[in-house]
C-alpha atoms as a PDB file:
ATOM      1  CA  UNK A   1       6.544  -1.249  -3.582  1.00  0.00           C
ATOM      2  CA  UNK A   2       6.848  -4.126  -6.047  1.00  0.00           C
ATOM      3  CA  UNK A   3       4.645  -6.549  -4.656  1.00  0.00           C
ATOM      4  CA  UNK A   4       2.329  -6.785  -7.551  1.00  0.00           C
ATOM      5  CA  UNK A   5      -1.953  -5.912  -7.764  1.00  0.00           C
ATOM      6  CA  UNK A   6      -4.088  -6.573 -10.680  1.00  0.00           C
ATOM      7  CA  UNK A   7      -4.212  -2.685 -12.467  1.00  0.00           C
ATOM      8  CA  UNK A   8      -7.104  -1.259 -14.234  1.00  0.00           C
ATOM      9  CA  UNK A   9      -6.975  -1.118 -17.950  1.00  0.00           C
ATOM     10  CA  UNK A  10      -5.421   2.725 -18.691  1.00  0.00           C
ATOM     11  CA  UNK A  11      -7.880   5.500 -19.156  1.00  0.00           C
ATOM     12  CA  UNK A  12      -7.880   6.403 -22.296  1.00  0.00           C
ATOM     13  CA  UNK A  13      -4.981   4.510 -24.152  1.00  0.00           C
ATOM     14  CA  UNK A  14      -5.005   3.436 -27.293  1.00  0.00           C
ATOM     15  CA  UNK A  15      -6.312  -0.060 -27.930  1.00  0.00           C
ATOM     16  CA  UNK A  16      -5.039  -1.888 -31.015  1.00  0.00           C
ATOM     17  CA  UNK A  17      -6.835  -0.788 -34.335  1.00  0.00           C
ATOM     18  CA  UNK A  18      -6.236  -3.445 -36.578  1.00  0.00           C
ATOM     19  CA  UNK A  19      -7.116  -7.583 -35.843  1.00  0.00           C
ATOM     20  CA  UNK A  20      -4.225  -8.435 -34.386  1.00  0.00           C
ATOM     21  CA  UNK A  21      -4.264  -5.210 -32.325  1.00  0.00           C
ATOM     22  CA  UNK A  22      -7.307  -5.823 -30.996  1.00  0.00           C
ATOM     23  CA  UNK A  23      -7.025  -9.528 -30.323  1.00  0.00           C
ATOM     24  CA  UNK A  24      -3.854  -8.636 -28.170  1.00  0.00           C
ATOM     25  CA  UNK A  25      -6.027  -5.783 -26.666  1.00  0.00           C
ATOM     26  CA  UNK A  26      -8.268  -8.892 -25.262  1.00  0.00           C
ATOM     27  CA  UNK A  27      -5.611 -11.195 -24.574  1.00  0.00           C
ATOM     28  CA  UNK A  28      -3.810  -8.521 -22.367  1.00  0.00           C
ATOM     29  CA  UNK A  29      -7.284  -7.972 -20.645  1.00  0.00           C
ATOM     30  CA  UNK A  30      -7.857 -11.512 -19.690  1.00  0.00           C
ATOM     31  CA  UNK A  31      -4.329 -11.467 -18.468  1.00  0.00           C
ATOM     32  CA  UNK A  32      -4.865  -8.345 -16.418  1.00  0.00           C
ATOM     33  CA  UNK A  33      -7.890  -9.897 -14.244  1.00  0.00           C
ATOM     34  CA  UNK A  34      -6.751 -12.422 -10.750  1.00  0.00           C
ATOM     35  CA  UNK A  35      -9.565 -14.631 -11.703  1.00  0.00           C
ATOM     36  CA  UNK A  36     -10.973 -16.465 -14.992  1.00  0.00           C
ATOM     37  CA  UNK A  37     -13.292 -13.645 -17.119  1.00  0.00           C
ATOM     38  CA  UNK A  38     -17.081 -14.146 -18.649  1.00  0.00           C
ATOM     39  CA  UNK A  39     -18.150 -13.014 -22.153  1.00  0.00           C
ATOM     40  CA  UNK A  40     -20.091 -10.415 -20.638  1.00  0.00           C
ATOM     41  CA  UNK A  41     -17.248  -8.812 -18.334  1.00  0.00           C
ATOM     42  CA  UNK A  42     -15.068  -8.730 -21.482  1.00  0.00           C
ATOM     43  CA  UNK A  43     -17.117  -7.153 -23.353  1.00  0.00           C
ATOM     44  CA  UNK A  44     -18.025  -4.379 -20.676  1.00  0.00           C
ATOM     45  CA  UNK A  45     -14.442  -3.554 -20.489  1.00  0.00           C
ATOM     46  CA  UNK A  46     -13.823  -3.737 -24.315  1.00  0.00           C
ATOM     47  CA  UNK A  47     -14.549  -1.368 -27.017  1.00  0.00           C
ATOM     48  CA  UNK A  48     -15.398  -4.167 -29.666  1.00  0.00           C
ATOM     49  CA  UNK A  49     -18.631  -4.910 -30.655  1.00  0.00           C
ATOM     50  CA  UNK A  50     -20.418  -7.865 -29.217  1.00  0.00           C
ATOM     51  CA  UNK A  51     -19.746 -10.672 -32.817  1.00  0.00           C
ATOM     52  CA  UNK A  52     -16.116  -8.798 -33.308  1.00  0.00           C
ATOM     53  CA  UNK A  53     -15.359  -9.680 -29.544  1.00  0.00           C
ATOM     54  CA  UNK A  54     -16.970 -13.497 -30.116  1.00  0.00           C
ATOM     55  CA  UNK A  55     -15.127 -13.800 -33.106  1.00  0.00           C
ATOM     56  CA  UNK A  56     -11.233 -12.512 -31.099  1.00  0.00           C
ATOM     57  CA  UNK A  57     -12.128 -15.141 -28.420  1.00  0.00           C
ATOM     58  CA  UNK A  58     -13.203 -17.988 -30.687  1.00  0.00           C
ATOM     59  CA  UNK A  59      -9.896 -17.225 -32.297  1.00  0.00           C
ATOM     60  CA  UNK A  60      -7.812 -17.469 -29.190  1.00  0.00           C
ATOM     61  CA  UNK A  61      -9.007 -20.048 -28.409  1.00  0.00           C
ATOM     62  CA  UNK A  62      -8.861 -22.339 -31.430  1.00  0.00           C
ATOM     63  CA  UNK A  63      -5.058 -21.014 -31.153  1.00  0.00           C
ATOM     64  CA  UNK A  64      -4.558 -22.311 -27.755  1.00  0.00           C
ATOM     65  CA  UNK A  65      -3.780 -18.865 -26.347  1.00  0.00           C
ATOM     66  CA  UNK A  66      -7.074 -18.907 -24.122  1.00  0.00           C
ATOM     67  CA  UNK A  67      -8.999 -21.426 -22.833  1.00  0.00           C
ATOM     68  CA  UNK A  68     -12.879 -21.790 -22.148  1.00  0.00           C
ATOM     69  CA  UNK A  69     -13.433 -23.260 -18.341  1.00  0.00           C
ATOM     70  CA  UNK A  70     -16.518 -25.273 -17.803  1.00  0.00           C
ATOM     71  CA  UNK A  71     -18.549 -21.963 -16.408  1.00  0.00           C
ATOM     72  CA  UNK A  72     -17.774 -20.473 -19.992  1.00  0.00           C
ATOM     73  CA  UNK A  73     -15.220 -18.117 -18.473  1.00  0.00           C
ATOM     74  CA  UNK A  74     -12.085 -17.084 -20.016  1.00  0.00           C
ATOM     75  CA  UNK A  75      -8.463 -17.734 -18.683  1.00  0.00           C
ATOM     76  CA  UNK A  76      -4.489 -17.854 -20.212  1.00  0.00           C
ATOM     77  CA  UNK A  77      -3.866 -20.663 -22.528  1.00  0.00           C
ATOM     78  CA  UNK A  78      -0.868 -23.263 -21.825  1.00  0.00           C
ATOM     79  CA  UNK A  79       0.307 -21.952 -25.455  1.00  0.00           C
ATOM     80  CA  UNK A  80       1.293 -18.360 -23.462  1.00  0.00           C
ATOM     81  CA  UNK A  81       3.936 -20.409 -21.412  1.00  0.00           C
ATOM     82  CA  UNK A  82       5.890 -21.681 -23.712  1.00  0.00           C
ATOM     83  CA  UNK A  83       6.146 -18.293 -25.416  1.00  0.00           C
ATOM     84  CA  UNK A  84       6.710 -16.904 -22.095  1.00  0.00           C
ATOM     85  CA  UNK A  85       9.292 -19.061 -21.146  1.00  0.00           C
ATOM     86  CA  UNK A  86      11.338 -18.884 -24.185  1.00  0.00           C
ATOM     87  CA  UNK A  87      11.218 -14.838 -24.316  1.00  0.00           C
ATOM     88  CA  UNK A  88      12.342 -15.069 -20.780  1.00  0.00           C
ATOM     89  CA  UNK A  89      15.049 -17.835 -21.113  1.00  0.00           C
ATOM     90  CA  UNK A  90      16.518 -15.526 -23.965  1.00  0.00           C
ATOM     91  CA  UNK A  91      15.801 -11.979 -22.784  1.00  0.00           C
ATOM     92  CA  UNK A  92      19.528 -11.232 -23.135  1.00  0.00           C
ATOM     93  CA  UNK A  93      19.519  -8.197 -20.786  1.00  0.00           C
ATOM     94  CA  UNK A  94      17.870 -10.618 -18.214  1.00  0.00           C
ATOM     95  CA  UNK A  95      20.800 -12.889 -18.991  1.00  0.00           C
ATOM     96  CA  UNK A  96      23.228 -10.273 -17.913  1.00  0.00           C
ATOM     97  CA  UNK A  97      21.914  -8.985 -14.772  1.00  0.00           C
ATOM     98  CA  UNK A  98      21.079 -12.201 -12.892  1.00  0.00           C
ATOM     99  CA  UNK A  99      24.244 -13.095 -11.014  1.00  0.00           C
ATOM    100  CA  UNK A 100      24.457  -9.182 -10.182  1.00  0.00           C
ATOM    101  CA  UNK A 101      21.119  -9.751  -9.342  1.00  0.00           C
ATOM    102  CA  UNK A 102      22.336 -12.531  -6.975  1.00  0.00           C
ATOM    103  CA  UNK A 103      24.809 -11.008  -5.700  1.00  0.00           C
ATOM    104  CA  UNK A 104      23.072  -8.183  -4.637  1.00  0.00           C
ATOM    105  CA  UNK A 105      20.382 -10.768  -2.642  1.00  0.00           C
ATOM    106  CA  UNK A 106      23.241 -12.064  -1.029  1.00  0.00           C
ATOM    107  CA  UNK A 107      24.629  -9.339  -0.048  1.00  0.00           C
ATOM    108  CA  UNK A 108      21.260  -7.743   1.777  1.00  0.00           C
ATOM    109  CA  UNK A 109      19.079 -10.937   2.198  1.00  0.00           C
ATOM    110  CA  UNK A 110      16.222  -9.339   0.647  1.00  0.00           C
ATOM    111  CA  UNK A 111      14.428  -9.194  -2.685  1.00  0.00           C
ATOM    112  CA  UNK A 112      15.664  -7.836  -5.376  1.00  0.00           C
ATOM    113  CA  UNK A 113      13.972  -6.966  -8.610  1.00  0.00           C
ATOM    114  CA  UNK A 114      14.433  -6.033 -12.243  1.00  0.00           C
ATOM    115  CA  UNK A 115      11.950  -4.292 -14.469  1.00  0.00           C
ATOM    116  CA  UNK A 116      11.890  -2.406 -17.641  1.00  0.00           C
ATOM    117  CA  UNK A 117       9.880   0.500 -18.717  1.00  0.00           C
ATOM    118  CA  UNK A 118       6.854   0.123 -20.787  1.00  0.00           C
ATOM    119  CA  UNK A 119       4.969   3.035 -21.638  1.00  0.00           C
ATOM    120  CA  UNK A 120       3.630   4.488 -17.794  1.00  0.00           C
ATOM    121  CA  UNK A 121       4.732   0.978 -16.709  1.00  0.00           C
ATOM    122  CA  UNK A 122       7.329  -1.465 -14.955  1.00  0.00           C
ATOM    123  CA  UNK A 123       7.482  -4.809 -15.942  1.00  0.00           C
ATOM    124  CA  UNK A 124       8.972  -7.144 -14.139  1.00  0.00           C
ATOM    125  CA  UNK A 125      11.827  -9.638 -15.663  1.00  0.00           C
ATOM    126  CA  UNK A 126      13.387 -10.419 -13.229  1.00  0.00           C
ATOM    127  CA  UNK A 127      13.133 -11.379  -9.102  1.00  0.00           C
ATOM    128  CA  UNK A 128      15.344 -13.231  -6.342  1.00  0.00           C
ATOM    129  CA  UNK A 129      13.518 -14.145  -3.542  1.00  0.00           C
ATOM    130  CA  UNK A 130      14.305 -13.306   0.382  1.00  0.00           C
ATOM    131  CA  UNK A 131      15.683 -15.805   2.191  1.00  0.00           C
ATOM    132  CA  UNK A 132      13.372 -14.398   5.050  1.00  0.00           C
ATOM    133  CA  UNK A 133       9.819 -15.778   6.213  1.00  0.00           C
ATOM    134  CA  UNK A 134       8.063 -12.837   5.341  1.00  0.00           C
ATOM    135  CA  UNK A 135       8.375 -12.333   1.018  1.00  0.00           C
ATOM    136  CA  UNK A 136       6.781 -10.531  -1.655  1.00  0.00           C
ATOM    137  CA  UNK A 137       4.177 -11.493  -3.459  1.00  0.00           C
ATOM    138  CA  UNK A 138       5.533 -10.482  -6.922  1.00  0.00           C
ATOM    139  CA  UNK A 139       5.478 -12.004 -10.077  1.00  0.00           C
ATOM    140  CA  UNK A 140       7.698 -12.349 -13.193  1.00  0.00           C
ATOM    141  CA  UNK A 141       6.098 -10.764 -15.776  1.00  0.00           C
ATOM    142  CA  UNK A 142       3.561  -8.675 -14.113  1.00  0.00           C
ATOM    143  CA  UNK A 143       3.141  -4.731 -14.140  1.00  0.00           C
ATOM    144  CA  UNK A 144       3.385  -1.873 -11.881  1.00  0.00           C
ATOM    145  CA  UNK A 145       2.560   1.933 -12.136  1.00  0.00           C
ATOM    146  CA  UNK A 146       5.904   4.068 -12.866  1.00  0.00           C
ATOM    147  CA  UNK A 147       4.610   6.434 -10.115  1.00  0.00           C
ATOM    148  CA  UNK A 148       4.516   4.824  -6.797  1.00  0.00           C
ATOM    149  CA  UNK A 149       7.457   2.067  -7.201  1.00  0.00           C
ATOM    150  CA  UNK A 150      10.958   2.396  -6.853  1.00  0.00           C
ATOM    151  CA  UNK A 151      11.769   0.409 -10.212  1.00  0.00           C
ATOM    152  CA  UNK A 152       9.166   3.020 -11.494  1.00  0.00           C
ATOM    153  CA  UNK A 153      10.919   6.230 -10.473  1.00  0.00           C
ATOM    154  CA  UNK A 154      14.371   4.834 -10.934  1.00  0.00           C
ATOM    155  CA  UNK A 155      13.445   3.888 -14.904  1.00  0.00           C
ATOM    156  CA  UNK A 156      12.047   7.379 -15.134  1.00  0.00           C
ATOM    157  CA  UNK A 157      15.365   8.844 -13.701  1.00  0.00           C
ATOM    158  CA  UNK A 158      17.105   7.856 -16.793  1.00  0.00           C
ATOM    159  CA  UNK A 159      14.641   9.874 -19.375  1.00  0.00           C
ATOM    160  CA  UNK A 160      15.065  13.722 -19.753  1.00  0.00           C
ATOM    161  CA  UNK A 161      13.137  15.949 -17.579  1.00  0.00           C
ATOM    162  CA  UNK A 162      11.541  17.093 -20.915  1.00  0.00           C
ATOM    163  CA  UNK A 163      10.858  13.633 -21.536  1.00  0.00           C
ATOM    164  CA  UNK A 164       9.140  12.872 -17.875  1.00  0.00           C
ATOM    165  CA  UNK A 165       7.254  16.249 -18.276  1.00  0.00           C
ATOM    166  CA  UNK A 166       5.419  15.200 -21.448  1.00  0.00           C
ATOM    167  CA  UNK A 167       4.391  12.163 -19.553  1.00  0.00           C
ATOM    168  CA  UNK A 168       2.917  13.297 -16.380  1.00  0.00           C
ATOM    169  CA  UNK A 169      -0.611  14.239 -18.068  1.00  0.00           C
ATOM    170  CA  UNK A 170      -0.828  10.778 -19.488  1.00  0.00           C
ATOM    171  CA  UNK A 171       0.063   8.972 -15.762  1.00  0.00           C
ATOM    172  CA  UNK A 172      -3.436   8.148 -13.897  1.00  0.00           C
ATOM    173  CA  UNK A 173      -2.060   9.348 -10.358  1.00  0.00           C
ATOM    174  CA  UNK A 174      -4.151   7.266  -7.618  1.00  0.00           C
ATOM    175  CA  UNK A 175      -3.408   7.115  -4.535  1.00  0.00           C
ATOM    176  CA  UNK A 176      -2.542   3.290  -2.808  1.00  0.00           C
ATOM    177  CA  UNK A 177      -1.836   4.326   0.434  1.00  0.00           C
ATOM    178  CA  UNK A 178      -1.479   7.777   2.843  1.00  0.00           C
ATOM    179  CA  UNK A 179       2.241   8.126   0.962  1.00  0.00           C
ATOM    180  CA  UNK A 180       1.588   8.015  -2.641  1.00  0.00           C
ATOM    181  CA  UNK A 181       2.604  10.454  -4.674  1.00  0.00           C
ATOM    182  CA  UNK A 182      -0.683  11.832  -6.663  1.00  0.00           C
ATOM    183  CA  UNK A 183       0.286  15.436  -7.005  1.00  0.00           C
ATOM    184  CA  UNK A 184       2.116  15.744 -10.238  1.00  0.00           C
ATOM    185  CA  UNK A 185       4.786  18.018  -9.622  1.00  0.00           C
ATOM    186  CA  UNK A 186       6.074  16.672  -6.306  1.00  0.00           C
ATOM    187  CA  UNK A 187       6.300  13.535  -8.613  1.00  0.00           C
ATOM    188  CA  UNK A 188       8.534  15.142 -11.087  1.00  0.00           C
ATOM    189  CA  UNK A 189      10.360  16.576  -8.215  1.00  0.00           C
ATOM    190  CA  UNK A 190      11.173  13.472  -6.658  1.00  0.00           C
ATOM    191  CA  UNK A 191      11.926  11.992 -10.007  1.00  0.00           C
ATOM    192  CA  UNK A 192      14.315  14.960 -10.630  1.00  0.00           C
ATOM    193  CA  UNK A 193      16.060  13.680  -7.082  1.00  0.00           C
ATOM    194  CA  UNK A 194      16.467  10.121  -8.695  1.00  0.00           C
ATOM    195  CA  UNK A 195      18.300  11.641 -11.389  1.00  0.00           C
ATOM    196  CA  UNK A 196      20.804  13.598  -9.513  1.00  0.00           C
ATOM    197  CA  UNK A 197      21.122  10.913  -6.398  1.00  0.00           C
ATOM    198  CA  UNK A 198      21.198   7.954  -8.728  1.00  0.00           C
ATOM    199  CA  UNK A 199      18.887   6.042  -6.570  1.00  0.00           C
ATOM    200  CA  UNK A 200      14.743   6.183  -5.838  1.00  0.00           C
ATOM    201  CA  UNK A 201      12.304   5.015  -2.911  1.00  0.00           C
ATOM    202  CA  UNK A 202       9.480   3.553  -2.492  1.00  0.00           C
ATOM    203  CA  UNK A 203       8.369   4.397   0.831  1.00  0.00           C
ATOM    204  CA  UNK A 204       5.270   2.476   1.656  1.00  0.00           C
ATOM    205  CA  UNK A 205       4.032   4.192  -1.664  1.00  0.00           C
ATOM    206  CA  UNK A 206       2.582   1.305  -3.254  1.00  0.00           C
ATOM    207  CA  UNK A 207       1.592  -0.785  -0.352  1.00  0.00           C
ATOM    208  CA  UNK A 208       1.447   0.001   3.386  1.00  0.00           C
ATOM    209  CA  UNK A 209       4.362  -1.921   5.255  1.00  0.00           C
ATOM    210  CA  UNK A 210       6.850  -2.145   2.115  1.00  0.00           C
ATOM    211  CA  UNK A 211       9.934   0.119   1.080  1.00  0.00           C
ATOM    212  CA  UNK A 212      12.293  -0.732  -1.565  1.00  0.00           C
ATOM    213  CA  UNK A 213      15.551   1.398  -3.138  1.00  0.00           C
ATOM    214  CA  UNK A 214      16.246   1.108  -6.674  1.00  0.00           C
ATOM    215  CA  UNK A 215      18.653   2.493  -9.283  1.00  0.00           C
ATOM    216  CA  UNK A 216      18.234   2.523 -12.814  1.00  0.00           C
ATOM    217  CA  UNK A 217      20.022   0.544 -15.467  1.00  0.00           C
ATOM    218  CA  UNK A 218      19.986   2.259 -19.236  1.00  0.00           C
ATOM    219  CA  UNK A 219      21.501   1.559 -22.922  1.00  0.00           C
ATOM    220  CA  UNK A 220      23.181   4.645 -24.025  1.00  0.00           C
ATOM    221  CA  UNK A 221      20.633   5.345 -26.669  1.00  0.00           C
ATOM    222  CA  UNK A 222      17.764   5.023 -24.145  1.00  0.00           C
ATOM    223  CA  UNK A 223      16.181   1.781 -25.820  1.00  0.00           C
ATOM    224  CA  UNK A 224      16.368   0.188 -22.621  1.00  0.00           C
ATOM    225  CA  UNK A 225      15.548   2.037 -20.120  1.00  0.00           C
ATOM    226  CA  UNK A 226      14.953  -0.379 -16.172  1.00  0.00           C
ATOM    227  CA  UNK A 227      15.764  -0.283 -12.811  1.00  0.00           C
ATOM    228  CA  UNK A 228      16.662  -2.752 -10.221  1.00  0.00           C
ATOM    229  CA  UNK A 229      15.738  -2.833  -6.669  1.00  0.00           C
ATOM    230  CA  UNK A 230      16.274  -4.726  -3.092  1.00  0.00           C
ATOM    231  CA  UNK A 231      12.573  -4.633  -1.144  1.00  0.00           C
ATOM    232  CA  UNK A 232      11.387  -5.314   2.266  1.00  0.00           C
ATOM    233  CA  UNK A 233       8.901  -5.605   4.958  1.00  0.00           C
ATOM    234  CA  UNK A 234       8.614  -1.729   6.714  1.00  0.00           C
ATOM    235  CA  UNK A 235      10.033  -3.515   9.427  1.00  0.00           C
ATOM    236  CA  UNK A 236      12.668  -5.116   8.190  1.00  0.00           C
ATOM    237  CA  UNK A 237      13.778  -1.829   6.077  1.00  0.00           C
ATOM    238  CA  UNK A 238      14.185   1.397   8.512  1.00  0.00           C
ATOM    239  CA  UNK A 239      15.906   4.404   7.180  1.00  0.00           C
ATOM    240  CA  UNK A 240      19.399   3.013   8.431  1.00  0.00           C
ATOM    241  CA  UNK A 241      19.394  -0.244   6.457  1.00  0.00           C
ATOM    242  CA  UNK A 242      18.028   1.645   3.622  1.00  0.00           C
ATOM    243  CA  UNK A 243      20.909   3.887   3.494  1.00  0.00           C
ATOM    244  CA  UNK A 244      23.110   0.702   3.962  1.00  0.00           C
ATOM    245  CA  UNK A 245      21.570  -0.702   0.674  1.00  0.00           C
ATOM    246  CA  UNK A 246      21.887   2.670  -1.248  1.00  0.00           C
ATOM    247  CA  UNK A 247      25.468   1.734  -2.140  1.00  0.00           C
ATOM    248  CA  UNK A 248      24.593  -1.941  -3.009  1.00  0.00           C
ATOM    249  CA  UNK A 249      22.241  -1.225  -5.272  1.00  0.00           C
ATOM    250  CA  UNK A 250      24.224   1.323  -6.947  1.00  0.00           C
ATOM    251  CA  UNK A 251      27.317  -0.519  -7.963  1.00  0.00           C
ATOM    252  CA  UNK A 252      25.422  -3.460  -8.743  1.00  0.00           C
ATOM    253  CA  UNK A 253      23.560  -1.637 -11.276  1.00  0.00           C
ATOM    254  CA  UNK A 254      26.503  -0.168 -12.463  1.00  0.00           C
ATOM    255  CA  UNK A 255      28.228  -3.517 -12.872  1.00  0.00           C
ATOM    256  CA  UNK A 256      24.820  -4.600 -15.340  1.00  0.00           C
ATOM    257  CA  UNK A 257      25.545  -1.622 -17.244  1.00  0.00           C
ATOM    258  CA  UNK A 258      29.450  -2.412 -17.805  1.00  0.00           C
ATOM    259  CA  UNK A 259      28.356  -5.606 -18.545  1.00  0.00           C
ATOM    260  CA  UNK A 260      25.667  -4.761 -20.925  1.00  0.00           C
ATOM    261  CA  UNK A 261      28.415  -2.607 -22.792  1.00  0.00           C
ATOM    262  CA  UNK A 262      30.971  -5.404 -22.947  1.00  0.00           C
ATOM    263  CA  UNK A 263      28.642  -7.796 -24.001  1.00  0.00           C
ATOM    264  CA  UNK A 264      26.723  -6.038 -26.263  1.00  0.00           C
ATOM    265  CA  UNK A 265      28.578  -3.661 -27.918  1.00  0.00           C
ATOM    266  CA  UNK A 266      28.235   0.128 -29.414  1.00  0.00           C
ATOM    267  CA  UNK A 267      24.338  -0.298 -29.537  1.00  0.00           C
ATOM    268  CA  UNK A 268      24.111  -0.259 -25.467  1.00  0.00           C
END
């Protein structure tokens, strides 16, 4: 699905090892959580010392990039949205997909998304909402597992199966519902259909009573690697309108990647 959840923090990646590194390593934490943080939650989920993490904070802080609420919890400073804003004002590739992107949510009704691979993520740069009643709960900005989305598969589809290989030990399978993938190599199978259909599913995979298609959208070197997708209520998306969309989504992904080309030049 791409209606978003709050993830855990990856078992076993690599936190930053220098200051900066691990002052984004708490910044990105703070971001992670629904709610506003305490000292002590931080630190539980934190491999800093206790003064290392007091100093980070104090430091955030002072630079406007958190801010301390009157319980002494932790949330996102005001500073983040400007920087937010401008990356996403200016994220060329964002630039070039959104009247596809449009189009595409006219053409189907529904919600349609953009997000680029990050590591054994999505993230999300784009979304048009449904003109419907019933919407997603998404969010600009926010990150999804690779293994139970459609944007997820469909960025996947674009790497090597060498590539996707060396990456399934590193993926934390869970499962989110009764039809998540969590078995590795039915995962690479299915991500080995994406490649040859040029089009993935999420079938109720992420969340129970949402299904999405996506395709993916690529540079030619593989430097951007994303996918796009249209997503809907269960109800609203049985296995005929999904193969009515298949097509849609397609050529409209197509069209970013013509455009990308055109606009871009030899490095896409």
């Amino acid at each position: 699905m791409e209606a978003e959840r709050t993830r855990p923090r990856p078992s076993g990646s690599a936190n930053g090892t220098g200051t900066l590194g691990k002052a984004i390593d708490v910044l990105e934490l703070v971001a992670e959580t629904d709610e506003p943080i305490r000292f002590t939650e931080i630190l539980r989920r934190c491999d800093q010392p206790r003064g290392t993490l007091h100093r980070q904070l104090s430091n955030l802080v002072e630079e406007g990039l958190l801010v301390v609420n009157r319980d002494h919890s932790y949330s996102l400073g005001v500073r983040l949205l400007k920087f937010a804003s401008k990356a996403w004002a200016n994220n060329e590739f964002r630039v070039i997909a959104e009247p596809h992107l449009r189009r595409l949510h006219e053409l189907t009704g529904e919600t349609v998304h953009m997000g680029v691979l990050r590591g054994l993520e999505v993230i999300y740069l784009d979304k048009v909402e449904s003109r419907q009643a019933v919407r997603m709960y998404s969010q600009i900005g926010n990150a999804s597992p690779v293994f139970c989305t459609g944007v997820g598969k469909a960025a996947l589809s674009c790497l090597s199966k060498e590539t996707v290989e060396e990456m399934l030990p590193r993926i934390a399978f869970r499962r989110f519902t009764e039809h998540t993938l969590v078995d590795p190599a039915t995962f690479a199978k299915a991500i080995d259909r994406a490649r040859s259909e040029g089009v993935a599913y999420d079938r109720e995979e992420h969340e129970i009573g949402i299904r999405c298609v996506a395709a993916p959208i690529h540079t030619a070197d593989r430097s951007f690697v994303a996918g796009i997708s249209v997503t809907a209520p269960a109800y609203r998306a049985g296995e005929e309108t999904i193969a009515g969309w298949v097509d849609l989504v397609r050529e409209a992904a197509a069209a970013i990647m013509d455009d990308m080309r055109n606009r871009l030049g030899p490095r896409v």
